[in-house]
N, C-alpha and C. Protein backbone atom coordinates (compact mmCIF):
# COMPACT_ATOMS: atom_id res chain seq x y z
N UNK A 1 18.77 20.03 16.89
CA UNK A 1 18.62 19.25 15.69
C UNK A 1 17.18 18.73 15.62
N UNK A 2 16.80 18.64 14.23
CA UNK A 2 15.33 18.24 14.29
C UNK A 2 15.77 17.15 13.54
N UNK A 3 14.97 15.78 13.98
CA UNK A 3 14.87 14.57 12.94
C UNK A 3 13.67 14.56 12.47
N UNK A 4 13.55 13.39 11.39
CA UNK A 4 12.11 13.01 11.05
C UNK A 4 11.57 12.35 12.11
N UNK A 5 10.19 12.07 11.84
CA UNK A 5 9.72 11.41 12.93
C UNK A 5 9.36 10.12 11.73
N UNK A 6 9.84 8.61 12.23
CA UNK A 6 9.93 7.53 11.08
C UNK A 6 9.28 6.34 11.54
N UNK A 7 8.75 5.65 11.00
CA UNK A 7 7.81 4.59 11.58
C UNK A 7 8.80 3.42 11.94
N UNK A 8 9.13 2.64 12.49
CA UNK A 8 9.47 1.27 13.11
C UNK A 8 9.04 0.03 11.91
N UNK A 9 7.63 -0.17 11.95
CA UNK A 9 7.20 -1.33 11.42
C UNK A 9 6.06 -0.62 11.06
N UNK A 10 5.41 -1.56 10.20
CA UNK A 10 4.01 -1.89 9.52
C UNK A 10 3.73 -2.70 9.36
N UNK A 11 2.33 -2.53 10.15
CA UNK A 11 1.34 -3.72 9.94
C UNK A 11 0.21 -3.49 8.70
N UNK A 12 -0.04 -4.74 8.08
CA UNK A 12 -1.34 -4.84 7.11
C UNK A 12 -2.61 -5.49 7.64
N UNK A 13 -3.27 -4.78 7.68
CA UNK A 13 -4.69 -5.73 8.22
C UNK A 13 -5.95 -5.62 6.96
N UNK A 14 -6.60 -6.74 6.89
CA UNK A 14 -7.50 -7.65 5.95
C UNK A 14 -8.84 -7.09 6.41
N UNK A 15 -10.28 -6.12 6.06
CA UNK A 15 -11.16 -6.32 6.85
C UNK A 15 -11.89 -7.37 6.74
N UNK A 16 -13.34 -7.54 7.24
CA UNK A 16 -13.90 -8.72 7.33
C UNK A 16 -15.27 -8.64 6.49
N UNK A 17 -15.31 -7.28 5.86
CA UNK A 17 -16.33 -7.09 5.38
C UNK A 17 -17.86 -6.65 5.78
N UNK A 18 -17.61 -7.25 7.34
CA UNK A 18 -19.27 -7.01 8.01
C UNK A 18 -19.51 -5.70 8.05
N UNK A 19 -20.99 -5.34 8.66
CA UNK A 19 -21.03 -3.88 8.72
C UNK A 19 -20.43 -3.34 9.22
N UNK A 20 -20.26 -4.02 11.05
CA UNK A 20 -19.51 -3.54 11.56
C UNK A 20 -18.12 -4.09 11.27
N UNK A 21 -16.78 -3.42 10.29
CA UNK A 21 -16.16 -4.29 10.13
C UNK A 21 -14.68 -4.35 10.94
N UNK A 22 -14.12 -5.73 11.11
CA UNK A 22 -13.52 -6.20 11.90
C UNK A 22 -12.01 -6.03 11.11
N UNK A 23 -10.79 -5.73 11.44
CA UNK A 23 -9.38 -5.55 10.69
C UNK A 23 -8.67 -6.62 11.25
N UNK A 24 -8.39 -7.82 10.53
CA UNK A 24 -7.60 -8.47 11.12
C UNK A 24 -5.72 -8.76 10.59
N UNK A 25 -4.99 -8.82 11.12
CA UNK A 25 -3.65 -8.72 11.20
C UNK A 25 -3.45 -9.72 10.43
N UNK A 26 -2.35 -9.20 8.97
CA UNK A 26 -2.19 -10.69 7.68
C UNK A 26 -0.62 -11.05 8.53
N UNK A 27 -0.69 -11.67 9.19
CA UNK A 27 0.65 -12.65 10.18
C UNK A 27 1.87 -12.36 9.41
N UNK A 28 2.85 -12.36 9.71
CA UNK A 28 4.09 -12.49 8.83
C UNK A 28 4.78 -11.62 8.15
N UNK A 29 3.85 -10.83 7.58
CA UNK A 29 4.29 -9.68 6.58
C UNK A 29 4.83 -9.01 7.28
N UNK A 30 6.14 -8.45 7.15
CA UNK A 30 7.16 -7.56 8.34
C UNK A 30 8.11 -6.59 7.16
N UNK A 31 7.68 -6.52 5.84
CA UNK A 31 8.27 -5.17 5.24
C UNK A 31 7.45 -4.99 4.24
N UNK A 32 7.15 -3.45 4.55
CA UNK A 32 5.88 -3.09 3.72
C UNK A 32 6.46 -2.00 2.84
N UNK A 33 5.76 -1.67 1.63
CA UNK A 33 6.45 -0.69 0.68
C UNK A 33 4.91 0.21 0.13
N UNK A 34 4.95 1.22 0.57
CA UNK A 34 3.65 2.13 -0.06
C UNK A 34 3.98 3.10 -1.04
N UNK A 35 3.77 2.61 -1.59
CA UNK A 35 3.95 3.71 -3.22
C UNK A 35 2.72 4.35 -3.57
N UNK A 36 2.96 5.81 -3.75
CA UNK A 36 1.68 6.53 -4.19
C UNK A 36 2.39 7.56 -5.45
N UNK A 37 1.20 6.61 -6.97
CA UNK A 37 1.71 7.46 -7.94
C UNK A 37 1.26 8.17 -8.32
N UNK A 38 0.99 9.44 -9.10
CA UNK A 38 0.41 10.54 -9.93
C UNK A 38 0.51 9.99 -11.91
N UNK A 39 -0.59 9.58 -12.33
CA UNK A 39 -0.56 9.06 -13.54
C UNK A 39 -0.94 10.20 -14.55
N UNK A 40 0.19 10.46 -15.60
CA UNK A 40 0.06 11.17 -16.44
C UNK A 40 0.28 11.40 -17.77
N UNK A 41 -0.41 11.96 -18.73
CA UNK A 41 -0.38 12.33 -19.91
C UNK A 41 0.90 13.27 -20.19
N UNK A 42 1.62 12.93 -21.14
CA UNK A 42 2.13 13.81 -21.68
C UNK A 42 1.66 14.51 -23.09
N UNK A 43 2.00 16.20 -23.05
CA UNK A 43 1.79 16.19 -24.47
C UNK A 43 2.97 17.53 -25.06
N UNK A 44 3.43 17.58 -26.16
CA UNK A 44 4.41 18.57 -26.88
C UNK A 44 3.73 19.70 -27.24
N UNK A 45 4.39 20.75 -26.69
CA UNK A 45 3.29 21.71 -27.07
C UNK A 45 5.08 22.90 -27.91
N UNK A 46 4.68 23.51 -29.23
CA UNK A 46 5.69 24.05 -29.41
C UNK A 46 5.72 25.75 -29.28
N UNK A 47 6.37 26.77 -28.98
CA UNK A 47 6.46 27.85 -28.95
C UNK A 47 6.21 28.42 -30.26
N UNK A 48 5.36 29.45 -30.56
CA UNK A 48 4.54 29.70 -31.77
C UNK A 48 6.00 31.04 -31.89
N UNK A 49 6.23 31.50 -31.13
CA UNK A 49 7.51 32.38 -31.91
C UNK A 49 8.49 31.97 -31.84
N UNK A 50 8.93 30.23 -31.91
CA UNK A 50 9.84 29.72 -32.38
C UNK A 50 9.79 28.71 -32.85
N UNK A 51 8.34 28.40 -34.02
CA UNK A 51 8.16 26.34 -33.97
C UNK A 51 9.55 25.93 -34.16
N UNK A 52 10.80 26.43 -35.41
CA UNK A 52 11.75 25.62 -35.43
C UNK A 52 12.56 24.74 -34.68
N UNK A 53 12.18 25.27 -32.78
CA UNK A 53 12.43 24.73 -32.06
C UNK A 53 12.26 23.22 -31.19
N UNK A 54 13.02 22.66 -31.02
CA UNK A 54 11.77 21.16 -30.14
C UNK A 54 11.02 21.70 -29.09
N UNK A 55 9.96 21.23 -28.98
CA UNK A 55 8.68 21.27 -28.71
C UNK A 55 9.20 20.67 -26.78
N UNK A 56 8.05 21.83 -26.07
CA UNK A 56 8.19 21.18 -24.87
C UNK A 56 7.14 20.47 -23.96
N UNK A 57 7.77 19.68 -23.35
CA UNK A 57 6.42 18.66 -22.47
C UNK A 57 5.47 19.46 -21.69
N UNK A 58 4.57 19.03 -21.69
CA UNK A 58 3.30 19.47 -20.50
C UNK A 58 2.96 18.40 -19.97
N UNK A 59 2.57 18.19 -19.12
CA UNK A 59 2.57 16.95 -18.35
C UNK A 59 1.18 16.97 -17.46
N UNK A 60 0.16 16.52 -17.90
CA UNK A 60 -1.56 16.22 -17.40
C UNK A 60 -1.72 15.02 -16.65
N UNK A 61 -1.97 15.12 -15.24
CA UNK A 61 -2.40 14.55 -14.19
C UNK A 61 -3.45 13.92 -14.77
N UNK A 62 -3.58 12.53 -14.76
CA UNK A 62 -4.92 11.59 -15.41
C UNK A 62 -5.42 11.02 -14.42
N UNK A 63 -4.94 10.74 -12.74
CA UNK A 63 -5.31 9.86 -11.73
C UNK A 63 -4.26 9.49 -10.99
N UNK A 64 -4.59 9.29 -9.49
CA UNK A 64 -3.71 8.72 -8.60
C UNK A 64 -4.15 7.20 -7.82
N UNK A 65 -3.00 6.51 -8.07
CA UNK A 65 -2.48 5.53 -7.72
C UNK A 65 -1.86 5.11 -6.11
N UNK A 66 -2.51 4.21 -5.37
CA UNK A 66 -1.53 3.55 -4.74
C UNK A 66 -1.29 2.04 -4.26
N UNK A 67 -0.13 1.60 -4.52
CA UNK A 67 -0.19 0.23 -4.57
C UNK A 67 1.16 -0.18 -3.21
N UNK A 68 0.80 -0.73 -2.58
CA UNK A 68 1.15 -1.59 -1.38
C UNK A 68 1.62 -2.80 -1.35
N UNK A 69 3.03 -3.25 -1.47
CA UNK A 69 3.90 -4.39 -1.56
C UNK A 69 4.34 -4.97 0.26
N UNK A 70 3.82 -5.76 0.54
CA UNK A 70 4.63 -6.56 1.66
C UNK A 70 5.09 -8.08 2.03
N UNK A 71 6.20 -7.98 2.08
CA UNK A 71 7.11 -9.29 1.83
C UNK A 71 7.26 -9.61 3.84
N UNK A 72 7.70 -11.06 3.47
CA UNK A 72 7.65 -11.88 5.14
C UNK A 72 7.49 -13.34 4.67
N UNK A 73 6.00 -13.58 5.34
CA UNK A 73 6.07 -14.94 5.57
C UNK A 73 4.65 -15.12 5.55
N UNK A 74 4.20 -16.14 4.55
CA UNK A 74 2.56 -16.39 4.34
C UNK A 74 2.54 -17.08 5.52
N UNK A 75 1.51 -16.73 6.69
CA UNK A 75 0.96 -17.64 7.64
C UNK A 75 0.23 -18.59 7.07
N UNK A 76 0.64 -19.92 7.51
CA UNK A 76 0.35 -21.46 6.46
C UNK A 76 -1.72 -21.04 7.03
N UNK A 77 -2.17 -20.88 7.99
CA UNK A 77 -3.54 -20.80 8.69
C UNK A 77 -4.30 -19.57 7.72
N UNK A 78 -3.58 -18.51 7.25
CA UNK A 78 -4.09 -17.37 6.18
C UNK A 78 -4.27 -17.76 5.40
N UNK A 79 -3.81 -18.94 4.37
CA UNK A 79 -3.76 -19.38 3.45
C UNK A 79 -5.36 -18.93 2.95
N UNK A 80 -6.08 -19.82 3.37
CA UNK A 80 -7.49 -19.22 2.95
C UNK A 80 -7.86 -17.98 3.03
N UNK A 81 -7.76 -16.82 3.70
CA UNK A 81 -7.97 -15.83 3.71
C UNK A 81 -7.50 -15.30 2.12
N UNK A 82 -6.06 -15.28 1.58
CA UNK A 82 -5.55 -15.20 0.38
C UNK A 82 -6.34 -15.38 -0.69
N UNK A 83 -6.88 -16.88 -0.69
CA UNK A 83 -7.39 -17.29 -1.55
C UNK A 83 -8.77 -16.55 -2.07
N UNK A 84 -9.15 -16.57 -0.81
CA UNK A 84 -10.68 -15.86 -1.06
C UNK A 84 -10.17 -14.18 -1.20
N UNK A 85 -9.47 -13.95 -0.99
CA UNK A 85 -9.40 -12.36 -1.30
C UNK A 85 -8.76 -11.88 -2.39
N UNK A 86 -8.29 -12.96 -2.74
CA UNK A 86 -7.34 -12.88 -4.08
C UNK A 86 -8.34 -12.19 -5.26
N UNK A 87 -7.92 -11.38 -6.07
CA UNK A 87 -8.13 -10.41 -6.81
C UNK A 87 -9.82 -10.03 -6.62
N UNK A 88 -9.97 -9.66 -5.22
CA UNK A 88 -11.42 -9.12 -4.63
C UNK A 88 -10.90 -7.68 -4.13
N UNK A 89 -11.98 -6.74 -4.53
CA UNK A 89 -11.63 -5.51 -3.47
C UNK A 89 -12.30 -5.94 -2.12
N UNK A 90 -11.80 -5.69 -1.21
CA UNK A 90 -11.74 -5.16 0.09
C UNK A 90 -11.03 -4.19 0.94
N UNK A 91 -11.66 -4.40 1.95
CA UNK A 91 -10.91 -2.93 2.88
C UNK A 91 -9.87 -3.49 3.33
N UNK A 92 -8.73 -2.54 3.42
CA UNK A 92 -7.97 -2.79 4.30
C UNK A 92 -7.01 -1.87 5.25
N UNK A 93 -6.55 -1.86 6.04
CA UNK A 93 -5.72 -0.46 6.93
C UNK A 93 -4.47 -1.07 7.41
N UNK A 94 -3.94 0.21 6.54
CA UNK A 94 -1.99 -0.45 6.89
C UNK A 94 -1.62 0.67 8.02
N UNK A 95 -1.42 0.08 8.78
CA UNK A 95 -0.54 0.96 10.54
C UNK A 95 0.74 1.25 10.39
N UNK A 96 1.24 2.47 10.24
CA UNK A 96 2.42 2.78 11.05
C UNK A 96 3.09 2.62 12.07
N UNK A 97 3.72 1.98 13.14
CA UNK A 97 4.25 2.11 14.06
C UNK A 97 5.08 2.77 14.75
N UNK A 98 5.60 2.49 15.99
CA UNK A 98 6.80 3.17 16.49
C UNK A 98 6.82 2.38 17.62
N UNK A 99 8.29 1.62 18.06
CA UNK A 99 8.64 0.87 19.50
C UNK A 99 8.20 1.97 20.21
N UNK A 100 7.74 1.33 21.30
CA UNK A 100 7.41 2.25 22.86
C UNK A 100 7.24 1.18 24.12
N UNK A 101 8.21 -0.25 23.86
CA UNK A 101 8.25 -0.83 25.30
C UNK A 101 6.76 -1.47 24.88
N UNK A 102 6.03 -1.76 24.38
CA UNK A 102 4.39 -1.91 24.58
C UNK A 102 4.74 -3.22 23.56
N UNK A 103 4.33 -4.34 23.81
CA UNK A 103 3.74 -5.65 22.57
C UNK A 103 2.80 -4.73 21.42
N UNK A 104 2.37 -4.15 21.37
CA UNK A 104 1.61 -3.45 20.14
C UNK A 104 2.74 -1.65 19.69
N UNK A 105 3.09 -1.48 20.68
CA UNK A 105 3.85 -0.29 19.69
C UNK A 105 2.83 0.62 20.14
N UNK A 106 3.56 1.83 19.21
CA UNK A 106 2.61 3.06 19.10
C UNK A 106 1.94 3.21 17.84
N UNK A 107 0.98 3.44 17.31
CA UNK A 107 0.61 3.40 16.01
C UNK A 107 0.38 5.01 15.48
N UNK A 108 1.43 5.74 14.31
CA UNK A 108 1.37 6.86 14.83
C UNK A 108 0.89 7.55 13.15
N UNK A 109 0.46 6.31 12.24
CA UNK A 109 -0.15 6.87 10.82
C UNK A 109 -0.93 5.47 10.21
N UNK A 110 -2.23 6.34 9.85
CA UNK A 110 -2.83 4.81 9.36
C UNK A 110 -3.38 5.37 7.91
N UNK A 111 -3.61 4.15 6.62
CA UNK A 111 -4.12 4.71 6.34
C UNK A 111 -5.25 3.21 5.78
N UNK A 112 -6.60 4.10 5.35
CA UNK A 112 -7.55 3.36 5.03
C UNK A 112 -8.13 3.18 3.75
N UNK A 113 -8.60 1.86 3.03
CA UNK A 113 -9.23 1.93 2.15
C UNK A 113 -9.54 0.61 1.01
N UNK A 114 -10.02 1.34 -0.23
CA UNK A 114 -10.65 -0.21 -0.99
C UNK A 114 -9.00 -0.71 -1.57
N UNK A 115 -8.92 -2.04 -1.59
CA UNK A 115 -7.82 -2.61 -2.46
C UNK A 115 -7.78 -3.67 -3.00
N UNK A 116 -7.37 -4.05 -4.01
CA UNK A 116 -7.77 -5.16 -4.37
C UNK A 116 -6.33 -6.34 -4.28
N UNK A 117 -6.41 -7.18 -4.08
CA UNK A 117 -5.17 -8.08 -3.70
C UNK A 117 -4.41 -8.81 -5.08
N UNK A 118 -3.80 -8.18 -5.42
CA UNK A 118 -3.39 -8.96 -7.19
C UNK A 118 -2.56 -9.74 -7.00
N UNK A 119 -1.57 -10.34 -5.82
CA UNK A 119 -1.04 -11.68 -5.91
C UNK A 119 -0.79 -11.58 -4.45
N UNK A 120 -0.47 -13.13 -4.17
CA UNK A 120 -0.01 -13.43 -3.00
C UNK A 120 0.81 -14.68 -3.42
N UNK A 121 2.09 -14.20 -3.19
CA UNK A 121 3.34 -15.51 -3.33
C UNK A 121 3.62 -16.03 -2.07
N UNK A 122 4.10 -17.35 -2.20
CA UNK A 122 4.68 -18.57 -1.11
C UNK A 122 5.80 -18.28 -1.28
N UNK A 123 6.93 -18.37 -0.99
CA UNK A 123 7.99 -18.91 -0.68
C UNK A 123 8.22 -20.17 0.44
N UNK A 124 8.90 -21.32 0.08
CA UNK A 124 9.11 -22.36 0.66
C UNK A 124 10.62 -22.95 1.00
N UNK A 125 11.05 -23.38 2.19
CA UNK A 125 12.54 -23.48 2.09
C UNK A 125 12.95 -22.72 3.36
N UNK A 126 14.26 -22.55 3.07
CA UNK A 126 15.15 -21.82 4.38
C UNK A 126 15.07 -20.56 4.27
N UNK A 127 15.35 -20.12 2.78
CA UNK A 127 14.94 -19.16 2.23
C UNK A 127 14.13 -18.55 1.58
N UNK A 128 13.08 -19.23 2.28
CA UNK A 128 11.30 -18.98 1.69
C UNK A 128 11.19 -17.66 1.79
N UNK A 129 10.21 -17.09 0.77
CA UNK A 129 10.07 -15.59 1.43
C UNK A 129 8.57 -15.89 0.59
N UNK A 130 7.89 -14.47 0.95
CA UNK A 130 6.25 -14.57 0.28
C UNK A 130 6.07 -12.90 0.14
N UNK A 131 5.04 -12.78 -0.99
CA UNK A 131 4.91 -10.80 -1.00
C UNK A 131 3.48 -11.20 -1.49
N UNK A 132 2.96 -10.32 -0.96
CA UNK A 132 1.43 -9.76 -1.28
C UNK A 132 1.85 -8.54 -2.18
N UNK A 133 0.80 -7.91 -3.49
CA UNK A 133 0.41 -6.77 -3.20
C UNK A 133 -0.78 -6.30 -3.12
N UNK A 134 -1.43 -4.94 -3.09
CA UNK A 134 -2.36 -4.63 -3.09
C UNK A 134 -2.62 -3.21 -3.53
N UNK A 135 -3.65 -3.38 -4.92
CA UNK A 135 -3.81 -2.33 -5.90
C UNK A 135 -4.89 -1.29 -5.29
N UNK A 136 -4.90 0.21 -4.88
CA UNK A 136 -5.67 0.38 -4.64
C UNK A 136 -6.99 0.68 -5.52
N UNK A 137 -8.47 0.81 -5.24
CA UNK A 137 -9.54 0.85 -6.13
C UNK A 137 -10.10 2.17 -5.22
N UNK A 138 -10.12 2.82 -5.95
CA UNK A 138 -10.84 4.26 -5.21
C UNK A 138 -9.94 5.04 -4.23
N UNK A 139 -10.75 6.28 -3.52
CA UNK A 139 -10.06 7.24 -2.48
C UNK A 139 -9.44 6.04 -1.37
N UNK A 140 -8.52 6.93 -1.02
CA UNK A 140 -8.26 6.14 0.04
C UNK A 140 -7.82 7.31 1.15
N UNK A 141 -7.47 7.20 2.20
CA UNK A 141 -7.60 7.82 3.62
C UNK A 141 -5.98 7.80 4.62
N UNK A 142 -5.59 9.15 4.93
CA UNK A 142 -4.24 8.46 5.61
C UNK A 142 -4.52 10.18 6.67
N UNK A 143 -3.71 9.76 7.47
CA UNK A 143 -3.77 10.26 9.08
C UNK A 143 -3.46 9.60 10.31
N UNK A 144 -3.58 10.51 11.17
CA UNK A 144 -3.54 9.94 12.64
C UNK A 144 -4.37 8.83 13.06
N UNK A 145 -3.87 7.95 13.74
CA UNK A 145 -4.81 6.95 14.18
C UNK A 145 -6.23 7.83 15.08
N UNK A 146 -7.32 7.36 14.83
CA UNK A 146 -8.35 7.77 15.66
C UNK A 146 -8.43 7.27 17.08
């Protein structure tokens, strides 16, 4: 039997901007959702030896999309980090994981790039919860960890 091979967890990390730049871990966030879309035009195009007919779709690739949702728990100490990154592009690299006995895991898909942060919610309470997302702005990068 062959299975997939499926990630465990994901981590989101924030860079720091410097040259040399530094990825640091946004605390809390423990379910991540990566959506990658294909944005497109439609248009009707009709069969010339049958116009009486309805007309069929063609469907034109205009740009790709990916946007990054992760829900948890705003670390109260991130707070500033949020703020200042809030609707800024920056870098950032979301990790794949996999348990392996290790406090860090195995990290077995990363991917990299510009994003811009379009909200960051609190939740407060017993049943507080909080979600980031993050829009991407340009190419972005996915593979094996280096």
């Amino acid at each position: 039997m062959s299975l997939p091979t499926e990630a465990d967890f994901a981590v989101v990390k924030m860079g720091d901007g410097a040259s040399t730049e530094v990825f640091t871990i946004l605390c809390g966030l423990d379910q991540v959702t990566i959506n990658r879309t294909a944005n497109t035009n439609d248009r009707f195009r009709r069969d010339c030896a049958a116009p009486g007919t309805p007309a069929y779709r063609k469907s034109r690739t205009t740009g790709k999309q990916m946007d990054v949702t992760a829900n948890g728990a705003i670390n109260i100490p991130d707070i500033t980090r949020y703020n200042a990154a809030l609707g800024v592009v920056k870098n950032y690299r979301i990790e794949l994981g996999q348990y392996d006995g290790t406090p860090e895991g195995e990290i077995i898909h990363v991917i990299n790039g510009a994003f811009n942060l379009t909200n960051a919610n609190s939740g407060v309470g017993d049943e507080g919860n909080a979600d980031v997302s993050l829009a991407s702005d340009g190419v972005w990068t996915e593979g094996a960890p280096n």
